[in-house]
C-alpha atoms as a PDB file:
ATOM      1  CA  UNK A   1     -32.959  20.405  57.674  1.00  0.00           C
ATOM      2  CA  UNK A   2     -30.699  19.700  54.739  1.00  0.00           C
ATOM      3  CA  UNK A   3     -27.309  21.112  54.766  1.00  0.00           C
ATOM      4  CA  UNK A   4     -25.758  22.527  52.114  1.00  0.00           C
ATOM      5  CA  UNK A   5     -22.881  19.537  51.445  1.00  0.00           C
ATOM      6  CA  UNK A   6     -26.198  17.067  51.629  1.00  0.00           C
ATOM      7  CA  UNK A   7     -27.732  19.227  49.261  1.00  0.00           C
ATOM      8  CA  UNK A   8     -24.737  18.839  46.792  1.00  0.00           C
ATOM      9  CA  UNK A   9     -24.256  15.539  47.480  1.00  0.00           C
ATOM     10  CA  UNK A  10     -27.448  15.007  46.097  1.00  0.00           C
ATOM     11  CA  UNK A  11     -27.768  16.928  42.971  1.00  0.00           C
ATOM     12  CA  UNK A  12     -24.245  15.018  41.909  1.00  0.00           C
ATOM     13  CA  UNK A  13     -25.986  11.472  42.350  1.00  0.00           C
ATOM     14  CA  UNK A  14     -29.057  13.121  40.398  1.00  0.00           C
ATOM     15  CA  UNK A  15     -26.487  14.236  37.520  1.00  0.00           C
ATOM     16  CA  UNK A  16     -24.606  10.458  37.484  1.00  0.00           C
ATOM     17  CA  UNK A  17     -27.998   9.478  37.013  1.00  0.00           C
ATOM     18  CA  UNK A  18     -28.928  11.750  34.253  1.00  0.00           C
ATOM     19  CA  UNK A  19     -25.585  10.860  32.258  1.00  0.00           C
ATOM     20  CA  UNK A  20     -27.143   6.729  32.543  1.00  0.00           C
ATOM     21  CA  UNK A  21     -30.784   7.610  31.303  1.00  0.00           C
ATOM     22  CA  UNK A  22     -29.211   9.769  28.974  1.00  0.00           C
ATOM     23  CA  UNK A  23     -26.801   7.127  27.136  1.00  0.00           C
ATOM     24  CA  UNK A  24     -29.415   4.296  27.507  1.00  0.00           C
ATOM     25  CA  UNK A  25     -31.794   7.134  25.387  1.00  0.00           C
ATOM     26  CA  UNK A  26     -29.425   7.462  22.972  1.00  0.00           C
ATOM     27  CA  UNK A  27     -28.914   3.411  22.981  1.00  0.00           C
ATOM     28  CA  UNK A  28     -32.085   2.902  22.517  1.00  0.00           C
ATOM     29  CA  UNK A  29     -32.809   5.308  19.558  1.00  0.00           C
ATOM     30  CA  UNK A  30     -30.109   3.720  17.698  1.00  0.00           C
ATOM     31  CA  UNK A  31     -31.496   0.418  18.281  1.00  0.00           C
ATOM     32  CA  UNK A  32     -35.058   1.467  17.337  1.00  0.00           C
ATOM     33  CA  UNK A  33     -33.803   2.523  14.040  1.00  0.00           C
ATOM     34  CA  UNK A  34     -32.316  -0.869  13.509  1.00  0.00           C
ATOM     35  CA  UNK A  35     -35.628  -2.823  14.492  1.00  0.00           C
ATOM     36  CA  UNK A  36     -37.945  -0.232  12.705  1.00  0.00           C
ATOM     37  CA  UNK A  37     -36.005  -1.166   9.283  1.00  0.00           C
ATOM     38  CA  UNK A  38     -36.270  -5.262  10.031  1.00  0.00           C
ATOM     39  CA  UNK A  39     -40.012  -4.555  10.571  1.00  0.00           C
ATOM     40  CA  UNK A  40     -40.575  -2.702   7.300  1.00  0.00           C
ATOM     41  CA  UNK A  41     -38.605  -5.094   5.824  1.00  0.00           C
ATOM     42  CA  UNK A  42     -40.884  -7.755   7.072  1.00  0.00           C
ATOM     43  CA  UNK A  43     -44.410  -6.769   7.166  1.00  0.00           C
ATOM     44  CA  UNK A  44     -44.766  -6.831   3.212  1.00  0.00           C
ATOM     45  CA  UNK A  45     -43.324 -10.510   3.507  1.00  0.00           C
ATOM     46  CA  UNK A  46     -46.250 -11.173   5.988  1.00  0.00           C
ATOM     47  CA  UNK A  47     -49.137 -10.066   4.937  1.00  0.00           C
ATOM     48  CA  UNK A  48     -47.800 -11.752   1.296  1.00  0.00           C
ATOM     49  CA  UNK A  49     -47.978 -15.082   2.805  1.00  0.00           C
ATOM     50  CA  UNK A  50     -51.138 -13.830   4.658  1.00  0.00           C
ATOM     51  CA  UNK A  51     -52.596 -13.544   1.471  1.00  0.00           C
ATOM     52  CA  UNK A  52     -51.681 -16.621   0.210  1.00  0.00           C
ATOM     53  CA  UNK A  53     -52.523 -18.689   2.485  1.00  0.00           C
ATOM     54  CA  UNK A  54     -55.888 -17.304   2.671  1.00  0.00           C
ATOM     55  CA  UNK A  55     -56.279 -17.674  -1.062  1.00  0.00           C
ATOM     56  CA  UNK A  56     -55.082 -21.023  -0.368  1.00  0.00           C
ATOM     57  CA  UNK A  57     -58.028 -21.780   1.559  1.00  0.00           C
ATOM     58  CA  UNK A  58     -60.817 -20.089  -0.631  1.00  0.00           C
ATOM     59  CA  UNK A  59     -59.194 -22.496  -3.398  1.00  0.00           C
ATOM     60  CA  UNK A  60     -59.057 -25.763  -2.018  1.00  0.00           C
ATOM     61  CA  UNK A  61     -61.945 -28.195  -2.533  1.00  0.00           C
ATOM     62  CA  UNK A  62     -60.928 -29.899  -0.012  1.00  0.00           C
ATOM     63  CA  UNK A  63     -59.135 -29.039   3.556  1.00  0.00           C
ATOM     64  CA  UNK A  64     -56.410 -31.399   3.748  1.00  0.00           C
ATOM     65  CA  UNK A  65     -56.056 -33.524   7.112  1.00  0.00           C
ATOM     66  CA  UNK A  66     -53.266 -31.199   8.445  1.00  0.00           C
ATOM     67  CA  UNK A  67     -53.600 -31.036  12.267  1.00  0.00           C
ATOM     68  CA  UNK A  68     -52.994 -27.338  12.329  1.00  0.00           C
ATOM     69  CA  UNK A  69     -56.143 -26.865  10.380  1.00  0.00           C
ATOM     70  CA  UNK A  70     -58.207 -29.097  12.518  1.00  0.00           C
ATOM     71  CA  UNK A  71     -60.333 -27.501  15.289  1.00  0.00           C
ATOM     72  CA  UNK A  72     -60.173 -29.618  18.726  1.00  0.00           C
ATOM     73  CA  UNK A  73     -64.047 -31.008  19.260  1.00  0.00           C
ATOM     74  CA  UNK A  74     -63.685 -29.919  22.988  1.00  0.00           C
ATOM     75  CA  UNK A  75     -62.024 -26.774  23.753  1.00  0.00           C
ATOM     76  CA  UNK A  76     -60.470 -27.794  27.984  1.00  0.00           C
ATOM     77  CA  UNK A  77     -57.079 -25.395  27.847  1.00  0.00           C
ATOM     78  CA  UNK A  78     -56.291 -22.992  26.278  1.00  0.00           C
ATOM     79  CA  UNK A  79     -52.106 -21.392  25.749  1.00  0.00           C
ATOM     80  CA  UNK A  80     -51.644 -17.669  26.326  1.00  0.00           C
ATOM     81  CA  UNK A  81     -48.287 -16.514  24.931  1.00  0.00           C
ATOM     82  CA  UNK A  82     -46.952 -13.521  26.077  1.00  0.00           C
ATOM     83  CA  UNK A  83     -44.472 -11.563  24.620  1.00  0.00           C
ATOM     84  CA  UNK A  84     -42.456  -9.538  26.941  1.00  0.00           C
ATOM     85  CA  UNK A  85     -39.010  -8.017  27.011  1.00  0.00           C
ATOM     86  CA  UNK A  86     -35.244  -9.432  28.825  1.00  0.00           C
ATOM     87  CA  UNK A  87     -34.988  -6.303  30.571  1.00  0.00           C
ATOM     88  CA  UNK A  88     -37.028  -3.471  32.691  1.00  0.00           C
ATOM     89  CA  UNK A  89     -36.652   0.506  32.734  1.00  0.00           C
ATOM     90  CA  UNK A  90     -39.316   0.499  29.332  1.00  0.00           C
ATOM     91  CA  UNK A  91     -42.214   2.272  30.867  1.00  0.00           C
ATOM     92  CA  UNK A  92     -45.535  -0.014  30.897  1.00  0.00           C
ATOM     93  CA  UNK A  93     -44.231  -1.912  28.106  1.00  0.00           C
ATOM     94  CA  UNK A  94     -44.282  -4.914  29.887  1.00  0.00           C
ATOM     95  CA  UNK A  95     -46.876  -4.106  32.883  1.00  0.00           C
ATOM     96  CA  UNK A  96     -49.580  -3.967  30.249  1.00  0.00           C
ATOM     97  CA  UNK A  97     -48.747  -7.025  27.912  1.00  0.00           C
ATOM     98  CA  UNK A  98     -49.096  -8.908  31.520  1.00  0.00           C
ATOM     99  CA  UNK A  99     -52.369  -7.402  32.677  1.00  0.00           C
ATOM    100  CA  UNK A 100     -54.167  -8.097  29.496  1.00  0.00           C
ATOM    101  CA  UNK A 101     -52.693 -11.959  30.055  1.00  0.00           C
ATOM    102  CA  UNK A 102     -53.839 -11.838  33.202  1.00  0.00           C
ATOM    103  CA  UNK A 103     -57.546 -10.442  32.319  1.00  0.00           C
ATOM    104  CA  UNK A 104     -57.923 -12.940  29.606  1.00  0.00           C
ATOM    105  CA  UNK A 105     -57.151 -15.947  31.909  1.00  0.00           C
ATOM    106  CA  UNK A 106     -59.754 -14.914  33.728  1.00  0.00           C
ATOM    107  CA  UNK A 107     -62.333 -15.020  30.906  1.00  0.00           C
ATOM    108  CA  UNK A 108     -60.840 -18.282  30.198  1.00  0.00           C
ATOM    109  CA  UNK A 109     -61.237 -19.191  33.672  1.00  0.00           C
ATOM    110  CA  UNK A 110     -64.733 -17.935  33.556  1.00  0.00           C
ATOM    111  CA  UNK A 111     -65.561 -20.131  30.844  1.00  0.00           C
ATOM    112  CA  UNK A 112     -64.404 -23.322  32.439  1.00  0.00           C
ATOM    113  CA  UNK A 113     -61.333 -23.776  30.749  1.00  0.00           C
ATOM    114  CA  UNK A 114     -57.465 -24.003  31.826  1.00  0.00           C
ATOM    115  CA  UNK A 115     -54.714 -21.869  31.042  1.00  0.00           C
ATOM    116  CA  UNK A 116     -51.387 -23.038  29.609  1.00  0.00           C
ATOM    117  CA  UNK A 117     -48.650 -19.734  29.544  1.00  0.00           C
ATOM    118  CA  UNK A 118     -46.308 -19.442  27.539  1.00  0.00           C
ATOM    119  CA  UNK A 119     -43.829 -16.264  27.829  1.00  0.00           C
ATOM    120  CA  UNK A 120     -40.787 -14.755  25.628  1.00  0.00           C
ATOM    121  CA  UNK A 121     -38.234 -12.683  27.440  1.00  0.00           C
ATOM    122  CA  UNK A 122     -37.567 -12.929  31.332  1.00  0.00           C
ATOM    123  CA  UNK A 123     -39.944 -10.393  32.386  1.00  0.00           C
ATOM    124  CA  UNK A 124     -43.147 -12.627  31.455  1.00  0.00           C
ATOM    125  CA  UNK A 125     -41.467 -15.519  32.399  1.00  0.00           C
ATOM    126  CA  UNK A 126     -39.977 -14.124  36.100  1.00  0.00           C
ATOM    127  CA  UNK A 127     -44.040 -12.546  36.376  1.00  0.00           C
ATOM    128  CA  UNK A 128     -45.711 -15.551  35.627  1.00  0.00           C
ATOM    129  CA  UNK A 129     -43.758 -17.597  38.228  1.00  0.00           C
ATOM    130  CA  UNK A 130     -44.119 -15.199  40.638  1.00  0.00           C
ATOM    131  CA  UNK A 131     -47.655 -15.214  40.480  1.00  0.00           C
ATOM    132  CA  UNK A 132     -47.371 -18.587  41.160  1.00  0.00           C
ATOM    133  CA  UNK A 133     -48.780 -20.326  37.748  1.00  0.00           C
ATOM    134  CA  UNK A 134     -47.002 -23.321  35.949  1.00  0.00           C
ATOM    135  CA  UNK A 135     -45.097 -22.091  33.130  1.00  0.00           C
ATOM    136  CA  UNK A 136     -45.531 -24.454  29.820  1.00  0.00           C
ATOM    137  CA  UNK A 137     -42.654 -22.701  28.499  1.00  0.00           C
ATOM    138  CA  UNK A 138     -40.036 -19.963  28.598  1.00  0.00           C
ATOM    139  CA  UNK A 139     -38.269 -18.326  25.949  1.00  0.00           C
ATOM    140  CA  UNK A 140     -35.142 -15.851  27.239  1.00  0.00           C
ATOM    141  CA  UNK A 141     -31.649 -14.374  25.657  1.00  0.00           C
ATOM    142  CA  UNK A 142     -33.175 -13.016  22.365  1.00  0.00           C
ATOM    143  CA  UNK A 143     -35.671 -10.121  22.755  1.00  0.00           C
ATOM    144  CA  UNK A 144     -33.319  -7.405  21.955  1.00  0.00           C
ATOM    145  CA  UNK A 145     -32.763  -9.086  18.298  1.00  0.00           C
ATOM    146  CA  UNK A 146     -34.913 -12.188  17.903  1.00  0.00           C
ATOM    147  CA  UNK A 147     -33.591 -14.384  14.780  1.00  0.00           C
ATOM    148  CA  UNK A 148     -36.259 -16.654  13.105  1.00  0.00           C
ATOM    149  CA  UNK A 149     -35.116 -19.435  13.755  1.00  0.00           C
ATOM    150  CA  UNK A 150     -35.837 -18.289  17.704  1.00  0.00           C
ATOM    151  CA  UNK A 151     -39.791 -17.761  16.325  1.00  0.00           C
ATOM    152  CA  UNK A 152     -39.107 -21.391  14.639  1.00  0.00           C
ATOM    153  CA  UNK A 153     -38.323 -22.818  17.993  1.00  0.00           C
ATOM    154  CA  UNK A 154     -41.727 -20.992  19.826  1.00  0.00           C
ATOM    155  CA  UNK A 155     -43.607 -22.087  16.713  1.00  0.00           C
ATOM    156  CA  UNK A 156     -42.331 -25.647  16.877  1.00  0.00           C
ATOM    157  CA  UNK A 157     -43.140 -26.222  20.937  1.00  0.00           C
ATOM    158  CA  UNK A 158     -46.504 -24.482  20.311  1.00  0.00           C
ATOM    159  CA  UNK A 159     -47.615 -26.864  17.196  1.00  0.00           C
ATOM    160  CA  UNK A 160     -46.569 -29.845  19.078  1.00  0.00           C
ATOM    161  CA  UNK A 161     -48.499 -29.053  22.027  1.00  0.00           C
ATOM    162  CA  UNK A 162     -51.429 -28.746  19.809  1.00  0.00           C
ATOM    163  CA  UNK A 163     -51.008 -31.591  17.842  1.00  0.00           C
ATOM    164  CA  UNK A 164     -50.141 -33.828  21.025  1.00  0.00           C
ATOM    165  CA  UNK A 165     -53.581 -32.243  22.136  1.00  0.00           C
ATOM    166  CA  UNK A 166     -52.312 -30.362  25.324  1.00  0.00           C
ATOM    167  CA  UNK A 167     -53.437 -27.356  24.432  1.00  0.00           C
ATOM    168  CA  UNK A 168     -56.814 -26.842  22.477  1.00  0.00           C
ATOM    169  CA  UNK A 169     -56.533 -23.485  21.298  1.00  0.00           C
ATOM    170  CA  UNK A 170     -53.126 -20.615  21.296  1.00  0.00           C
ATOM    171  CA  UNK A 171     -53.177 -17.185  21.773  1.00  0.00           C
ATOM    172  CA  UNK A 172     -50.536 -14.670  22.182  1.00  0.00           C
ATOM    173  CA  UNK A 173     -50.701 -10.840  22.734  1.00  0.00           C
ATOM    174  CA  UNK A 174     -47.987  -8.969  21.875  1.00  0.00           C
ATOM    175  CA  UNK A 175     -47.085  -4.817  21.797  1.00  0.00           C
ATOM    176  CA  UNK A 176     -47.962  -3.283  18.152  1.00  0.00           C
ATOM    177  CA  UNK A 177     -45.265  -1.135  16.882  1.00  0.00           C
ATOM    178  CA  UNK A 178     -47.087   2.341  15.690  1.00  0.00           C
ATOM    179  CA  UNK A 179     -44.547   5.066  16.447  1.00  0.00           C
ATOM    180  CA  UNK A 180     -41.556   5.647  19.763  1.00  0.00           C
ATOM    181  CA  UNK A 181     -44.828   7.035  21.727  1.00  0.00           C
ATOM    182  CA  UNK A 182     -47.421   4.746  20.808  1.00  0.00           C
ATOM    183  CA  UNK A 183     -47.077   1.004  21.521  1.00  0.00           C
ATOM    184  CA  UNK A 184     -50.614  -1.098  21.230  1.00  0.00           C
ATOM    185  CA  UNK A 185     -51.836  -4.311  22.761  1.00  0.00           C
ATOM    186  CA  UNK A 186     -52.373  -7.079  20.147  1.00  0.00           C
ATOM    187  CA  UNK A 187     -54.213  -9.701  20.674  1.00  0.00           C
ATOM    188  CA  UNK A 188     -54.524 -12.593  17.929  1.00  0.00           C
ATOM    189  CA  UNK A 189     -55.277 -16.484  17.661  1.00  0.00           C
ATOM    190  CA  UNK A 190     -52.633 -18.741  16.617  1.00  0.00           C
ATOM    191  CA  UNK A 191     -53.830 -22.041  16.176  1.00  0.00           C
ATOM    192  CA  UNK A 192     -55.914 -23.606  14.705  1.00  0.00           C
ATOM    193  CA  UNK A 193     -55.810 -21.704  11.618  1.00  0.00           C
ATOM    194  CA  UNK A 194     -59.358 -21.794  11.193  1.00  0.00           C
ATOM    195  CA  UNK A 195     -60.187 -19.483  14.258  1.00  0.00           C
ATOM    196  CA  UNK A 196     -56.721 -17.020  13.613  1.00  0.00           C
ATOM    197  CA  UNK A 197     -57.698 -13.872  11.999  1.00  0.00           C
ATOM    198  CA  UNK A 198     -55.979 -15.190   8.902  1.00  0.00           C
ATOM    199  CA  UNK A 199     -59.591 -16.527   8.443  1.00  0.00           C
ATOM    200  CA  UNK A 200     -61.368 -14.083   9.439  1.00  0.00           C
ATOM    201  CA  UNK A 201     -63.156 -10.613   8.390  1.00  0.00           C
ATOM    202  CA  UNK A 202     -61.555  -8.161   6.328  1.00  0.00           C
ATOM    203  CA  UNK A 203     -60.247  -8.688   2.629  1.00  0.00           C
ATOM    204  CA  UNK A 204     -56.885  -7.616   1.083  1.00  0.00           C
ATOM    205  CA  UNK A 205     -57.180  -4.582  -0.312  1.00  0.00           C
ATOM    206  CA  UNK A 206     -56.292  -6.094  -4.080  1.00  0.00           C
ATOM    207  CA  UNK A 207     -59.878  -8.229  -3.863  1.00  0.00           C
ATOM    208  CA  UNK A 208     -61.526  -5.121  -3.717  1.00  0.00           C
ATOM    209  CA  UNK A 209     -63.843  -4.296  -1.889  1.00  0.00           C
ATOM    210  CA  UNK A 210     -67.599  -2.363  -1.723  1.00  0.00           C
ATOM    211  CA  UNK A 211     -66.008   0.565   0.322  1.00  0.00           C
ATOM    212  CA  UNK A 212     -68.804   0.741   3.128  1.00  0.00           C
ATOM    213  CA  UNK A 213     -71.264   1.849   0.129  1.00  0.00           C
ATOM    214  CA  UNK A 214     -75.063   0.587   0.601  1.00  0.00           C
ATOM    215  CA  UNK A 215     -75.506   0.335  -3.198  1.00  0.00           C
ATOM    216  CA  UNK A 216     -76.104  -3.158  -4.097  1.00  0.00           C
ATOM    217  CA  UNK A 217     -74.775  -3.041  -7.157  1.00  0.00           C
ATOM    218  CA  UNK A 218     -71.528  -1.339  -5.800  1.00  0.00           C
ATOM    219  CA  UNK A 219     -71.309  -4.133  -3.732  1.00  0.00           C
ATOM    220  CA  UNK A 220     -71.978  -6.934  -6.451  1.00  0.00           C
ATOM    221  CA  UNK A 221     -69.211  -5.075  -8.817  1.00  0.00           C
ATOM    222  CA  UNK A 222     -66.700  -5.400  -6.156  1.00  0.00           C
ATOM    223  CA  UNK A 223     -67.443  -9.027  -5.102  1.00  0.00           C
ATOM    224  CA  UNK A 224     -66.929  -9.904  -9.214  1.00  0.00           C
ATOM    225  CA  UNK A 225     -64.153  -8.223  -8.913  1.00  0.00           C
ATOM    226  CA  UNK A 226     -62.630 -10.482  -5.840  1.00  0.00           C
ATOM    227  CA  UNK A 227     -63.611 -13.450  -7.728  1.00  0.00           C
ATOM    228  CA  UNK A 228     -61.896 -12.381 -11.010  1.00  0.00           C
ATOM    229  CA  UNK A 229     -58.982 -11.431  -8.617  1.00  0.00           C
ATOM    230  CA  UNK A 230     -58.752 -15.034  -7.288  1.00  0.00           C
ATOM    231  CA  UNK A 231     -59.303 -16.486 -10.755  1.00  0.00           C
ATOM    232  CA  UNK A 232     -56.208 -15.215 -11.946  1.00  0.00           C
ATOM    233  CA  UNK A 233     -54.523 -17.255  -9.594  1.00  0.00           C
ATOM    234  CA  UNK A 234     -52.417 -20.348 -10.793  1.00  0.00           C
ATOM    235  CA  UNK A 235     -51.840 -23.618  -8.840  1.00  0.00           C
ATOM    236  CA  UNK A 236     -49.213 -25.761  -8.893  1.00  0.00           C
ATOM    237  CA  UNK A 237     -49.309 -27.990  -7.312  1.00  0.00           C
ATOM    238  CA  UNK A 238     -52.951 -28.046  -6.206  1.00  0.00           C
ATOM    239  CA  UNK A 239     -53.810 -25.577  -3.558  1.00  0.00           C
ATOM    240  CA  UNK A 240     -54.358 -28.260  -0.988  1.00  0.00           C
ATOM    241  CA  UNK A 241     -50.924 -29.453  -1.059  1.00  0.00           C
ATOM    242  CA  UNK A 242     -49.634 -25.687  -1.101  1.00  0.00           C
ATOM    243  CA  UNK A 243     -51.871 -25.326   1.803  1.00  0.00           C
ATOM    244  CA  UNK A 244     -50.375 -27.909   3.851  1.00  0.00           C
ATOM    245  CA  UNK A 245     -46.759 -26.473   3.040  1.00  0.00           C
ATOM    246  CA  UNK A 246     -47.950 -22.695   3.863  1.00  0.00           C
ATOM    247  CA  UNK A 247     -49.595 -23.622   7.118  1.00  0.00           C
ATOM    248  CA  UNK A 248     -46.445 -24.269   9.194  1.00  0.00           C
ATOM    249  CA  UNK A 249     -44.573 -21.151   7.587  1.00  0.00           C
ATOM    250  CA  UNK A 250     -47.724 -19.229   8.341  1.00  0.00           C
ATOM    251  CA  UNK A 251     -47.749 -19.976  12.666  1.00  0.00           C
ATOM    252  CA  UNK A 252     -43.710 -19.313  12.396  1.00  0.00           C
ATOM    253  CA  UNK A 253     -43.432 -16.045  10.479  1.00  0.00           C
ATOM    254  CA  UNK A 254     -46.761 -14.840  12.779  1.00  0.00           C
ATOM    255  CA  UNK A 255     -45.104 -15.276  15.464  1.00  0.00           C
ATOM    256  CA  UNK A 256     -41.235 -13.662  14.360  1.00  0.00           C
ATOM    257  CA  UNK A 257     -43.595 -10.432  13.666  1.00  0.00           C
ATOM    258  CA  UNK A 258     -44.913 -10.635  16.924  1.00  0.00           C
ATOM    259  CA  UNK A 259     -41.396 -10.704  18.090  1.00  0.00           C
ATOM    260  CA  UNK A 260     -40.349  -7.975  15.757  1.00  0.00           C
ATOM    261  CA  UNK A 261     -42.874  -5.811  16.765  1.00  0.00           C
ATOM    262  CA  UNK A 262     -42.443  -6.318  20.582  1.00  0.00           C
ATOM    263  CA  UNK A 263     -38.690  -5.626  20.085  1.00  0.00           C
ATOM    264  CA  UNK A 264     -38.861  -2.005  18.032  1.00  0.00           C
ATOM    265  CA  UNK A 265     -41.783  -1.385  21.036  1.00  0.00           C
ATOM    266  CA  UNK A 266     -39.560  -2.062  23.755  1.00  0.00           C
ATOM    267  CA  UNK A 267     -36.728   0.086  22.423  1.00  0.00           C
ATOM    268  CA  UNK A 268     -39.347   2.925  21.599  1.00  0.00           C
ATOM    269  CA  UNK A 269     -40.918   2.619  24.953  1.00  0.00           C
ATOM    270  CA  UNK A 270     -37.424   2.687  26.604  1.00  0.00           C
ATOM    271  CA  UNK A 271     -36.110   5.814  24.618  1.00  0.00           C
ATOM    272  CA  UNK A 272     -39.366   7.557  25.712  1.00  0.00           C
ATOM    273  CA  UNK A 273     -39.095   6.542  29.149  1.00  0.00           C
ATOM    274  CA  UNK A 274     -35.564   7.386  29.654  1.00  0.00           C
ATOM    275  CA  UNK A 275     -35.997  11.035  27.565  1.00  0.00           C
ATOM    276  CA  UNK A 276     -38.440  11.269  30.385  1.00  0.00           C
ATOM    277  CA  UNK A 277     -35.765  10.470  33.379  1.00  0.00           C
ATOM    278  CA  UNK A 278     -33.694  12.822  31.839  1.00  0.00           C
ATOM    279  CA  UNK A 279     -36.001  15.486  31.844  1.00  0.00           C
ATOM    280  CA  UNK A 280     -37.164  14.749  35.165  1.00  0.00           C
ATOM    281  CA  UNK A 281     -33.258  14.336  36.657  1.00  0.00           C
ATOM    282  CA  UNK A 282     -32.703  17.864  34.937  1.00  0.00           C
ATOM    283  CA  UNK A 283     -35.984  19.096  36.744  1.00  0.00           C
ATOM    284  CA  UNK A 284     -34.914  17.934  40.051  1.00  0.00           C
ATOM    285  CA  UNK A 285     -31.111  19.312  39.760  1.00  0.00           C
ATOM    286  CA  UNK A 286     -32.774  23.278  38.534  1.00  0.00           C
ATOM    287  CA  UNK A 287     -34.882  22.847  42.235  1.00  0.00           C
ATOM    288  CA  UNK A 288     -31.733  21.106  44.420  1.00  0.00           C
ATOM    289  CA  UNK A 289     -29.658  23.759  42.752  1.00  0.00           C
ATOM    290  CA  UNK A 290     -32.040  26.421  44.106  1.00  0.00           C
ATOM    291  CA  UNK A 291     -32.435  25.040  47.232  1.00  0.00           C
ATOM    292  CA  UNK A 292     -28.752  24.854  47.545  1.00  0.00           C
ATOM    293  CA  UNK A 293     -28.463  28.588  46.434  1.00  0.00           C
ATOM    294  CA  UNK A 294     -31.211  29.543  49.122  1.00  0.00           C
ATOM    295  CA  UNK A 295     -29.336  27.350  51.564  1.00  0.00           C
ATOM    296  CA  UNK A 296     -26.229  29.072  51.599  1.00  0.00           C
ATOM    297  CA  UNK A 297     -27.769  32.545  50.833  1.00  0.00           C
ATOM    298  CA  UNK A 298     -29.240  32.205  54.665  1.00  0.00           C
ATOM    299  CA  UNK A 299     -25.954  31.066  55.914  1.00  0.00           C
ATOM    300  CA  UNK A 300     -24.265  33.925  54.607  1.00  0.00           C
ATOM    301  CA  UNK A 301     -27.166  36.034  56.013  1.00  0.00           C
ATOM    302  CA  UNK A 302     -26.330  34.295  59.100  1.00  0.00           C
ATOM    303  CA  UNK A 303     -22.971  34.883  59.344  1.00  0.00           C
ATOM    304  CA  UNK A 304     -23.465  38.570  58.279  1.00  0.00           C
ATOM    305  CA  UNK A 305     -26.058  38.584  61.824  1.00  0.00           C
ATOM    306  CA  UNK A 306     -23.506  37.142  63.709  1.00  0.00           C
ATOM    307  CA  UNK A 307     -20.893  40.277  63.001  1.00  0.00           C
ATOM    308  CA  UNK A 308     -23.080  42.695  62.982  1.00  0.00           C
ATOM    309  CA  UNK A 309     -24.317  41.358  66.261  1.00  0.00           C
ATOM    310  CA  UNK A 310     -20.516  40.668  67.441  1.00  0.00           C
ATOM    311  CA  UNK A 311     -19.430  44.236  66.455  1.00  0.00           C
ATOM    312  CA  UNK A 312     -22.188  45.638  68.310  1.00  0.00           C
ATOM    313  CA  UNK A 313     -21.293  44.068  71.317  1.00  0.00           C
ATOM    314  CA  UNK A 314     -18.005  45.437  71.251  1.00  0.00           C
ATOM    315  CA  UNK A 315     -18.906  49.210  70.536  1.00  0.00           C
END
């Protein structure tokens, strides 16, 4: 049984440890704050060149011969890019973005196909090796503020490995900001641009759109109205050539959202799990304080027994 000076010995190391999830809660908030204004900075900036790029396409006559927008004939191995976080103590933050990796290599794998990973931050990086797979490449040192130009870098070794043909297709999952509680798994297609979700369903909402209705002619009024949309659009130069200058900018500032968004997750993720420590450390001290009171309640009870009994002895 627990003495009493074990008993206080242990709700002090509780309490240091409540005063370091405590400040790294309070770090991380401040942080959050920091990365939640870059992303709504950004995000407008995104889906802009989203948009054009799209429109881009619609407009062109012609694809131009850009390798980016040229699917492989054979699809043999595929790149999974994970983006993770430098450090730990964030919850599942980083647990989940490397089980969904891990489930889709085994639908690649399934398929008869090969997986190339690719990680950000040391957590993907140290999991990947440790599960024993060959690591294409590893990006570290940058997750609590990534710069573009570290997105330029990914974006750069991930074009070249699908231009050189080592890779055939690139995906990358990522955590969604939403809110400090909610963080959800993204998964999205990089390369080539004609299989990334650039390309595919869904319209901006200033094509318009039929809104879901069954009416036909509802439906035909809002596709004239995309086309009138897209007719008031201007080229110069032609929208092939603006096409092959987008497509580059389009696989960098993808993936600098994707880092973005991992980043305000992380620090959301870790605020919530260490407002959780705290609570828990302040749990734990109420009961070791009331086990502690209990404990010496029944030594004084004791030693109350023990004179009584003494006293007795002597009348």
């Amino acid at each position: 049984m627990a003495t009493n000076k074990d008993i206080k010995g242990r709700i002090s190391s509780v309490k240091n440890i409540q005063k370091i999830t405590s400040a790294m809660q309070m770090v991380a908030a401040a942080r959050l704050r920091r990365a939640e204004q870059r992303i709504e900075h950004l995000r407008p900036y995104a889906e802009a060149i989203r948009r054009m790029t799209r429109r881009a396409v619609e407009a062109a006559e012609n694809i131009p011969s850009l390798p980016l927008l040229q699917e492989h004939e054979n699809v043999e191995r595929v790149g999974l890019l994970l983006v993770t976080g430098d450090r730990g103590l964030a919850g599942g933050f980083n647990s989940q973005i490397i089980r969904a990796g891990n489930r889709r290599r085994q639908e690649i794998e399934q398929e008869g196909h090969q997986v190339a990973w690719y990680a950000s931050g040391r957590r993907g990086v140290s999991s990947i090796e440790f599960r024993g797979f060959e690591l294409s490449g590893g990006y570290v040192g940058f997750t609590d503020r990534p710069s573009y130009s570290d997105a330029r870098g990914i974006a750069d070794d991930l074009t070249t490995q699908y231009v050189d043909g080592k890779v055939d297709r690139v995906e990358i999952f990522y955590n969604g900001y939403v809110s400090p509680l909610v963080q959800e798994v993204r998964h999205e297609t990089l390369l080539p641009l004609q299989q990334a979700d650039i390309l595919g369903e869904g319209s901006d909402g200033d094509e318009g759109s039929d809104g879901g209705r069954e009416d036909g002619g509802q439906a035909e009024g809002a596709d004239d109205a995309a086309d009138q949309s897209r007719s008031l659009w201007i080229y110069e130069p032609d929208p092939e050539e603006i096409l092959r200058r987008l497509a580059p900018d389009y696989v960098e500032i993808s993936i600098y959202r994707a880092l973005l968004e991992s980043t305000a997750s992380e620090h959301g993720a870790r605020m919530t799990a260490m407002r959780s420590a705290s609570d828990n450390a302040r749990e734990l001290i109420d009961d070791l304080t009331l086990e502690a009171n209990r404990q010496r309640q029944a030594e004084i009870t004791q030693e109350i027994m023990e004179v009584v009994a003494g006293a007795e002895g002597l009348g």
